[in-house]
C-alpha atoms as a PDB file:
ATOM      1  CA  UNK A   1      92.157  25.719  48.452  1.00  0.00           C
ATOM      2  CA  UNK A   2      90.266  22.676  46.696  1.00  0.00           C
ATOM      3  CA  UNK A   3      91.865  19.745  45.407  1.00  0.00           C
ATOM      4  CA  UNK A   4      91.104  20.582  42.005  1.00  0.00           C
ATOM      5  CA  UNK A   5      92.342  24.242  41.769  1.00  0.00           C
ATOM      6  CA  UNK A   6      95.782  22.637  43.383  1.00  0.00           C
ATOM      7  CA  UNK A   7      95.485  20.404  40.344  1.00  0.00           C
ATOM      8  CA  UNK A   8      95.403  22.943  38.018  1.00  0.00           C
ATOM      9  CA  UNK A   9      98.099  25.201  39.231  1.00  0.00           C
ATOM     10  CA  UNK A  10     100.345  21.980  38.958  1.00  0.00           C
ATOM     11  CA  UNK A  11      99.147  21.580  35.830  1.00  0.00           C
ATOM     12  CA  UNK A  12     100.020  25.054  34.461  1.00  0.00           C
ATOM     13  CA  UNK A  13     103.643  24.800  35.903  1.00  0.00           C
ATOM     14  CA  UNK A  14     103.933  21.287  34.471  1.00  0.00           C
ATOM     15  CA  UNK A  15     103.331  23.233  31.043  1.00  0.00           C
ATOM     16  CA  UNK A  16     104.495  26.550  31.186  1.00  0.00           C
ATOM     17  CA  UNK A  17     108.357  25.710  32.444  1.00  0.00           C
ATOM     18  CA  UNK A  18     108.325  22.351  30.059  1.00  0.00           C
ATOM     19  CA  UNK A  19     109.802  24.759  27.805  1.00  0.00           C
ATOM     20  CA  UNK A  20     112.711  25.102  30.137  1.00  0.00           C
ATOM     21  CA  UNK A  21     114.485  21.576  29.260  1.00  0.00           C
ATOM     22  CA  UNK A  22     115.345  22.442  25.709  1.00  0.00           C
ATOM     23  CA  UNK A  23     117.333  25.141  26.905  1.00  0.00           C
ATOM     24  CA  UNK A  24     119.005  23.198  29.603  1.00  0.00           C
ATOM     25  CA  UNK A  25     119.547  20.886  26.818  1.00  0.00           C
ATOM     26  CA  UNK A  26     121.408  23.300  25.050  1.00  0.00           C
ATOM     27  CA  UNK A  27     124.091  24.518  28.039  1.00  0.00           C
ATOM     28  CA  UNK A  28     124.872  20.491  28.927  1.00  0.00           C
ATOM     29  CA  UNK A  29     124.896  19.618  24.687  1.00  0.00           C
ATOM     30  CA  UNK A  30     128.164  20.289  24.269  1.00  0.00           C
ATOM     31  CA  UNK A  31     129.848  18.100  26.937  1.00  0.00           C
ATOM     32  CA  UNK A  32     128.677  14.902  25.530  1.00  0.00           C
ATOM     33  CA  UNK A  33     129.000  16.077  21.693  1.00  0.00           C
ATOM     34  CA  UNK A  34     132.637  16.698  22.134  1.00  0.00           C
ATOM     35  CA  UNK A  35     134.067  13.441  21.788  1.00  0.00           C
ATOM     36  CA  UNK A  36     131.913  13.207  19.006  1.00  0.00           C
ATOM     37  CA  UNK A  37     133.686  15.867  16.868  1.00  0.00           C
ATOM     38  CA  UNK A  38     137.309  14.406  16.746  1.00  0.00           C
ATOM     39  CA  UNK A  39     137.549  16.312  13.159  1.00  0.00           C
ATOM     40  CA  UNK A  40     137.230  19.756  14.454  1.00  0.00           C
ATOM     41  CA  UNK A  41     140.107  21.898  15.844  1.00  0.00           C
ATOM     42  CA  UNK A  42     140.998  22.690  19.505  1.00  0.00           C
ATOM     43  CA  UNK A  43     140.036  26.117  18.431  1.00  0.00           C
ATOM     44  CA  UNK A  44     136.905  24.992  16.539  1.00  0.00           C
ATOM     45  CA  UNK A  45     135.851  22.781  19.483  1.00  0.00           C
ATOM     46  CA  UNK A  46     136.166  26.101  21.958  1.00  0.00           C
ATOM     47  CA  UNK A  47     133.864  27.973  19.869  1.00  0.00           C
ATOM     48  CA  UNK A  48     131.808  24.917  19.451  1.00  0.00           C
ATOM     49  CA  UNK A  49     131.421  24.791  23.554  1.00  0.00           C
ATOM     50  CA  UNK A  50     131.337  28.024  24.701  1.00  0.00           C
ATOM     51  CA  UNK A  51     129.200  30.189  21.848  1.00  0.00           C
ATOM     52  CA  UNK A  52     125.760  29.153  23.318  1.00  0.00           C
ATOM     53  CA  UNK A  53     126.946  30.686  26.289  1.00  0.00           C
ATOM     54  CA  UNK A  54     127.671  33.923  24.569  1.00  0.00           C
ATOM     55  CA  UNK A  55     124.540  33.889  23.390  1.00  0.00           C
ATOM     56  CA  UNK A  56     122.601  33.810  26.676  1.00  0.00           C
ATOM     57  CA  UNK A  57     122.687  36.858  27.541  1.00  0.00           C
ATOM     58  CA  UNK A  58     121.027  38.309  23.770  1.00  0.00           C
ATOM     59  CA  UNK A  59     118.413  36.251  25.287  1.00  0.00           C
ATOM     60  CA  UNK A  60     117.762  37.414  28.748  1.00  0.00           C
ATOM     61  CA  UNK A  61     117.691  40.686  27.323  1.00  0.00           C
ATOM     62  CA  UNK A  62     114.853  40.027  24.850  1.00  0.00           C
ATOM     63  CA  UNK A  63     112.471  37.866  27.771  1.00  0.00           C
ATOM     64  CA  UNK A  64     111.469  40.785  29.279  1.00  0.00           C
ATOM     65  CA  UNK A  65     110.347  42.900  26.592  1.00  0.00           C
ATOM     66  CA  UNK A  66     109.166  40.520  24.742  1.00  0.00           C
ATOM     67  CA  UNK A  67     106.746  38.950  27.522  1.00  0.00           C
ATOM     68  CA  UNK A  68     105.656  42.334  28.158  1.00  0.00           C
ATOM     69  CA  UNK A  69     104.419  43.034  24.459  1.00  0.00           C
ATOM     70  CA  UNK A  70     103.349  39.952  23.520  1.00  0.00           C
ATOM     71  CA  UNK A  71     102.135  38.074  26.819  1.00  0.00           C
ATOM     72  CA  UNK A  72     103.943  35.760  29.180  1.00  0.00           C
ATOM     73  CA  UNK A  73     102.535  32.478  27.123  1.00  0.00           C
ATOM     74  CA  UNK A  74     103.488  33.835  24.056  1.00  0.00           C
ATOM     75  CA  UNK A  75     107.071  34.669  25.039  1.00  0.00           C
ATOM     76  CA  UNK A  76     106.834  30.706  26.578  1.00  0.00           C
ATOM     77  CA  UNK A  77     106.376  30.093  22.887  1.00  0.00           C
ATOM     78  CA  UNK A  78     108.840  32.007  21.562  1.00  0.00           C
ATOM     79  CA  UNK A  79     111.361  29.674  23.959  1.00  0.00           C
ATOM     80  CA  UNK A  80     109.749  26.842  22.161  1.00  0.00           C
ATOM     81  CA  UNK A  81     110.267  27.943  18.502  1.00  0.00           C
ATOM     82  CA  UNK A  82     113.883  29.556  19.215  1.00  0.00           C
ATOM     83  CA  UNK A  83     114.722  26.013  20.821  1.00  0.00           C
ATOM     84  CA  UNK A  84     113.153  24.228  17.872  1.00  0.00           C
ATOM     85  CA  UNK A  85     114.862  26.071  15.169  1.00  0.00           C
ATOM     86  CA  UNK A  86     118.306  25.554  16.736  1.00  0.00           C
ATOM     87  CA  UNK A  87     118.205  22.470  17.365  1.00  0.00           C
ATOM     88  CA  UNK A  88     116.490  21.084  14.023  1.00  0.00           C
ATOM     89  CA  UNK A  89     119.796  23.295  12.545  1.00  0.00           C
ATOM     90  CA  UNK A  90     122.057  21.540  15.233  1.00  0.00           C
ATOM     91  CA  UNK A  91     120.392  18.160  13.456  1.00  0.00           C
ATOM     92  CA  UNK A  92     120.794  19.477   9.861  1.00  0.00           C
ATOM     93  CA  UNK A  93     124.858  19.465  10.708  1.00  0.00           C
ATOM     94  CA  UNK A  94     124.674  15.618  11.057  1.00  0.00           C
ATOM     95  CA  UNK A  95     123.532  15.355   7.135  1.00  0.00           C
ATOM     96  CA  UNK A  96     125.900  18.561   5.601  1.00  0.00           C
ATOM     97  CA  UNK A  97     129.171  17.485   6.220  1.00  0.00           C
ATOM     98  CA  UNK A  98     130.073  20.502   4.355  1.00  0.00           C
ATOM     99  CA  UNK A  99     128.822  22.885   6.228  1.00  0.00           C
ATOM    100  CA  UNK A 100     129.010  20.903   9.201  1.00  0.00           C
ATOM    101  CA  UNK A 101     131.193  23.604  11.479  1.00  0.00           C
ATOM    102  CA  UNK A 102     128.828  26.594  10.633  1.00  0.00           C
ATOM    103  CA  UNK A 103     125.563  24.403  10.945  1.00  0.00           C
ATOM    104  CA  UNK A 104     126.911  23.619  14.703  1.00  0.00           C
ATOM    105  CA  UNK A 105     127.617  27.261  15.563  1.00  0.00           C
ATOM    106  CA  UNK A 106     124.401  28.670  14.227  1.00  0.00           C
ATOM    107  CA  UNK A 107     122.414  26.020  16.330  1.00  0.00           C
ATOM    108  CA  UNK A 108     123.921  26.640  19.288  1.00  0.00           C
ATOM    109  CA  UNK A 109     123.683  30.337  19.020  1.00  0.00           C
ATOM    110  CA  UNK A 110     120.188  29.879  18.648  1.00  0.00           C
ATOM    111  CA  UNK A 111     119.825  27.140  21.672  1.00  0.00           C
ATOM    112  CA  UNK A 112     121.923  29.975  23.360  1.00  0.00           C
ATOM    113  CA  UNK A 113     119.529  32.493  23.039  1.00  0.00           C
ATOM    114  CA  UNK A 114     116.294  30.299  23.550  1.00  0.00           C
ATOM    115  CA  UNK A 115     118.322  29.017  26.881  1.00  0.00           C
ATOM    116  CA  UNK A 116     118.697  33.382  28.045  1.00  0.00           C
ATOM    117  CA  UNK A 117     114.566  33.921  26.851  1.00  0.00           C
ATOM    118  CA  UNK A 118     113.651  31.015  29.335  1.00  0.00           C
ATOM    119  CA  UNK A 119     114.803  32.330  32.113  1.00  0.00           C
ATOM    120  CA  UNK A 120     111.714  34.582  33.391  1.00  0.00           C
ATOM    121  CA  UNK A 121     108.704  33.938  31.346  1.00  0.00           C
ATOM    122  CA  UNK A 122     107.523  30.449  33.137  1.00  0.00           C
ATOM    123  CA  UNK A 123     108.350  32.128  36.253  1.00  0.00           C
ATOM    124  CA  UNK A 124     106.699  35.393  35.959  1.00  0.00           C
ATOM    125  CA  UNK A 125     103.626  33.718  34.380  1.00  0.00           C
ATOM    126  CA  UNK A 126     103.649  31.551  37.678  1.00  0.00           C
ATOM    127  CA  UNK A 127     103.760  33.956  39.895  1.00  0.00           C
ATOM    128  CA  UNK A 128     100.929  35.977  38.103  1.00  0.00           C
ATOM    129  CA  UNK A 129      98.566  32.985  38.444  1.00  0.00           C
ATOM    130  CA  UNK A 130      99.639  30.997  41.168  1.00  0.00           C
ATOM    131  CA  UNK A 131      97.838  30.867  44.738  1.00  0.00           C
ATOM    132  CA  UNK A 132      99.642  33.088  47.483  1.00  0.00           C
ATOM    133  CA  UNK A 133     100.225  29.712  49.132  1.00  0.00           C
ATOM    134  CA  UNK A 134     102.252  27.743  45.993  1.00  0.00           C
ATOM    135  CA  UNK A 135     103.543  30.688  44.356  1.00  0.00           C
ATOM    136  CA  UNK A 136     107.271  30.150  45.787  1.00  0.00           C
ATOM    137  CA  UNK A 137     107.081  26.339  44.944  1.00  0.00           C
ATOM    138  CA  UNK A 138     106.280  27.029  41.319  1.00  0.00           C
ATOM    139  CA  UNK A 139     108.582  30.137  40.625  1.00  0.00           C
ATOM    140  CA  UNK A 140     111.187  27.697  41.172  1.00  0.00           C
ATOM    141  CA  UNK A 141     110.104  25.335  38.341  1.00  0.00           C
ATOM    142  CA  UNK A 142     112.183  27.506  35.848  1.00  0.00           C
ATOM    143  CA  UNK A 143     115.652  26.068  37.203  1.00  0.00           C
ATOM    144  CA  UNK A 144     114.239  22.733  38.394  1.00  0.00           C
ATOM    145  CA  UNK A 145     113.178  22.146  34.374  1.00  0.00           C
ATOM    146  CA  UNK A 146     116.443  24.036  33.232  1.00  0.00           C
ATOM    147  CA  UNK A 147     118.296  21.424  35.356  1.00  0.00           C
ATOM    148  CA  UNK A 148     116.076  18.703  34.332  1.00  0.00           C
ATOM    149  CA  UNK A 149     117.547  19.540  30.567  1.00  0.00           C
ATOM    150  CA  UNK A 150     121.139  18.789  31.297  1.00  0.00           C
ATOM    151  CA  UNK A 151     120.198  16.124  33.645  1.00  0.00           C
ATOM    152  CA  UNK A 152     118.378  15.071  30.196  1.00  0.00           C
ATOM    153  CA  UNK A 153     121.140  15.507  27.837  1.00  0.00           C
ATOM    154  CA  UNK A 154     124.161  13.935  29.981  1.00  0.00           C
ATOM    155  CA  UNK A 155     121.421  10.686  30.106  1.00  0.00           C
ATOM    156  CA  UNK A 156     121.536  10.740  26.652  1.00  0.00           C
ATOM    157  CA  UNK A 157     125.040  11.335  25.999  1.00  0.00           C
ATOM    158  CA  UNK A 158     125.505   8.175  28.395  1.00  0.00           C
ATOM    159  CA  UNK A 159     123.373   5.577  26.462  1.00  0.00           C
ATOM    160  CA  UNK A 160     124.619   6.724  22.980  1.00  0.00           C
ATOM    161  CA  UNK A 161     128.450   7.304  23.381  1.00  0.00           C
ATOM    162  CA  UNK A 162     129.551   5.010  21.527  1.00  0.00           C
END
């Protein structure tokens, strides 16, 4: 195996589990947003942590039939859109005070759902065009990127807590 193909294959995990840290975003989100939402019931707050959870498994459901319809890079995208959308809602919260409560459930339903359709896409795609000799490295990429998206989030929650 040439230095160059190595290269590549790199290169294609690099971009195909990328999509993976939005998601892992999404699980570690609500740990450092907490504090943040003093106004909110004990209730509210519950809901608030554990509905992107709920939401995982509508996901992991959908990855599979929707990689095998549409392609494994085009369910990769799908992870990137569903991520998008829920967190750009997630963001609209912030400026509808209003409708703050709802806003934050829909995102993280959504960042739920993008975090279950991550799961096998990057991994399967991998596998499919991966050398026999890195194919186990880079079918673990999913969860190292996953990982790398909490890792990512609890960073951030550090430098802006206040």
């Amino acid at each position: 195996m040439t230095g160059k193909t190595v290269l590549k294959q790199i290169s294609l995990a690099f971009l195909s589990n990328f999509s993976n840290i939005a998601p892992g975003m999404a699980i570690g989100f609500s740990a450092v947003a907490i504090p943040a939402l003093r106004q909110l019931t004990t209730a509210q707050i519950s809901w608030f942590a554990s509905i992107a959870s709920l939401a995982t498994p509508l996901g992991c459901l959908c990855s599979g039939p929707i990689a095998d319809r549409f392609g494994r890079r085009n369910a990769i995208r799908a992870v990137n859109v569903c991520a998008l959308i829920g967190w750009l809602i997630i963001g609209a919260a912030f400026y509808s005070p209003a409708q703050q409560y709802g806003l934050l459930l829909a995102g993280r339903f959504v960042t739920g759902v993008a975090a279950g359709l991550c799961g096998s896409p990057a991994s399967v795609y991998m596998a499919e065009v991966a050398s026999v000799e890195l194919r186990s490295v880079f079918t673990t990429w999913v969860s190292l990127f996953y990982a790398i998206g909490i890792f990512i989030v609890y960073l951030l929650g550090l430098i802006f807590k206040d």
